[in-house]
Protein backbone atom coordinates (compact mmCIF):
# COMPACT_ATOMS: atom_id res chain seq x y z
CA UNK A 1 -32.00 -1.62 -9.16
CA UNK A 2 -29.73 -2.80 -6.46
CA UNK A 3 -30.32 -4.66 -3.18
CA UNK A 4 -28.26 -5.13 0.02
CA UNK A 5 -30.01 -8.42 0.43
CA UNK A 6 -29.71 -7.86 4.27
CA UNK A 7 -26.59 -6.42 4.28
CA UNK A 8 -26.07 -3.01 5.71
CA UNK A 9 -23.51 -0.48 3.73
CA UNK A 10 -20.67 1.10 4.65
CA UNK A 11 -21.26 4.20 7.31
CA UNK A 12 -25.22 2.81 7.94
CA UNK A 13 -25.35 2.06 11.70
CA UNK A 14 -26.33 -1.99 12.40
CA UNK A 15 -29.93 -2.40 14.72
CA UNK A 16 -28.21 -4.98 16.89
CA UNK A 17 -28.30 -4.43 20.50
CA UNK A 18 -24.43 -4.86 21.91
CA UNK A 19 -24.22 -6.12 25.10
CA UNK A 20 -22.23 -3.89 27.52
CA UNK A 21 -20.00 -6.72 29.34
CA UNK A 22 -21.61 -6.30 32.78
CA UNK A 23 -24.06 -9.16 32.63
CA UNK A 24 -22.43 -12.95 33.64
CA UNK A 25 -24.03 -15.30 33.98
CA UNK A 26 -24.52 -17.56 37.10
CA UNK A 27 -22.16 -20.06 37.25
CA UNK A 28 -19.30 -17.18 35.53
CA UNK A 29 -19.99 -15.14 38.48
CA UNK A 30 -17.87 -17.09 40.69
CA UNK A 31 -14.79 -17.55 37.57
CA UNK A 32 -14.51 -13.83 37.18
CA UNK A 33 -14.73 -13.05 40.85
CA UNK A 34 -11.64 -14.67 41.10
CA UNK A 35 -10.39 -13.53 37.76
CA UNK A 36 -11.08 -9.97 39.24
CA UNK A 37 -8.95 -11.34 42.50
CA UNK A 38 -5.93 -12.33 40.97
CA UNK A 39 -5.82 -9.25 38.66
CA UNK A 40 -5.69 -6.75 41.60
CA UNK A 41 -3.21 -9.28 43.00
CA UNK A 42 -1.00 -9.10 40.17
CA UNK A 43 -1.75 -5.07 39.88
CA UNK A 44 -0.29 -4.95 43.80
CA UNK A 45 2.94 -6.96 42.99
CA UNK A 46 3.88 -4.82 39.72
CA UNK A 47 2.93 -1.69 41.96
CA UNK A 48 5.60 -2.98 44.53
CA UNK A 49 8.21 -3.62 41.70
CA UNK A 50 7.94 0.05 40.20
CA UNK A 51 7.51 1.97 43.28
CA UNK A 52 9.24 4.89 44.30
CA UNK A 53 10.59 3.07 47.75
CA UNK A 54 14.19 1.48 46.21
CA UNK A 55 14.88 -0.41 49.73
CA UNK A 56 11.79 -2.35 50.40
CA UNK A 57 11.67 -3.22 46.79
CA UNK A 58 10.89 -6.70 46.35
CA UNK A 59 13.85 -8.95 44.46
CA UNK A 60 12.38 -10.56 41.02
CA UNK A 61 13.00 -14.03 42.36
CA UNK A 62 10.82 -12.89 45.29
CA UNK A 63 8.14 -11.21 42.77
CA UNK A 64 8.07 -14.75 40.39
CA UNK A 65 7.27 -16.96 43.76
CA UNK A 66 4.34 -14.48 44.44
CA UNK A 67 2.83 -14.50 41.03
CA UNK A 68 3.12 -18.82 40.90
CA UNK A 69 1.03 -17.92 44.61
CA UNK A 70 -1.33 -15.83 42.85
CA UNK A 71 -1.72 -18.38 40.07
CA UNK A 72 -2.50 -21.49 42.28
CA UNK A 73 -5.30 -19.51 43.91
CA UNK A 74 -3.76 -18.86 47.37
């Protein structure tokens, strides 16, 4: 006779409840607000180096500076 001895088998669904990711917790809040921040930051600047517009195209030197910016929190 065999047991799983807890175990669930293959294709059997688990009864754990998985979190969906949009719960922090109070003192993360104000981490991954700025996480959040400096993503969109770093978004804008790749947006800039891949646009369409040739001339106002940032140099890479230029781009680097920007992202050490984004990365000291300014």
């Amino acid at each position: 006779m065999p047991t799983n001895f807890g175990r669930t088998g293959f294709g059997t669904k688990s009864n754990k409840r998985k979190s969906s990711g949009k719960q922090t917790a109070p003192g993360y809040k104000n981490i991954c607000d700025s996480f959040t921040k400096k993503i969109a930051s770093y978004k804008t600047l790749c947006g800039q180096a891949v646009g369409p517009a040739k001339v106002s195209r940032p140099s890479p030197a230029t781009l680097n500076s920007f992202s050490k910016l984004i990365e000291k929190g300014a």
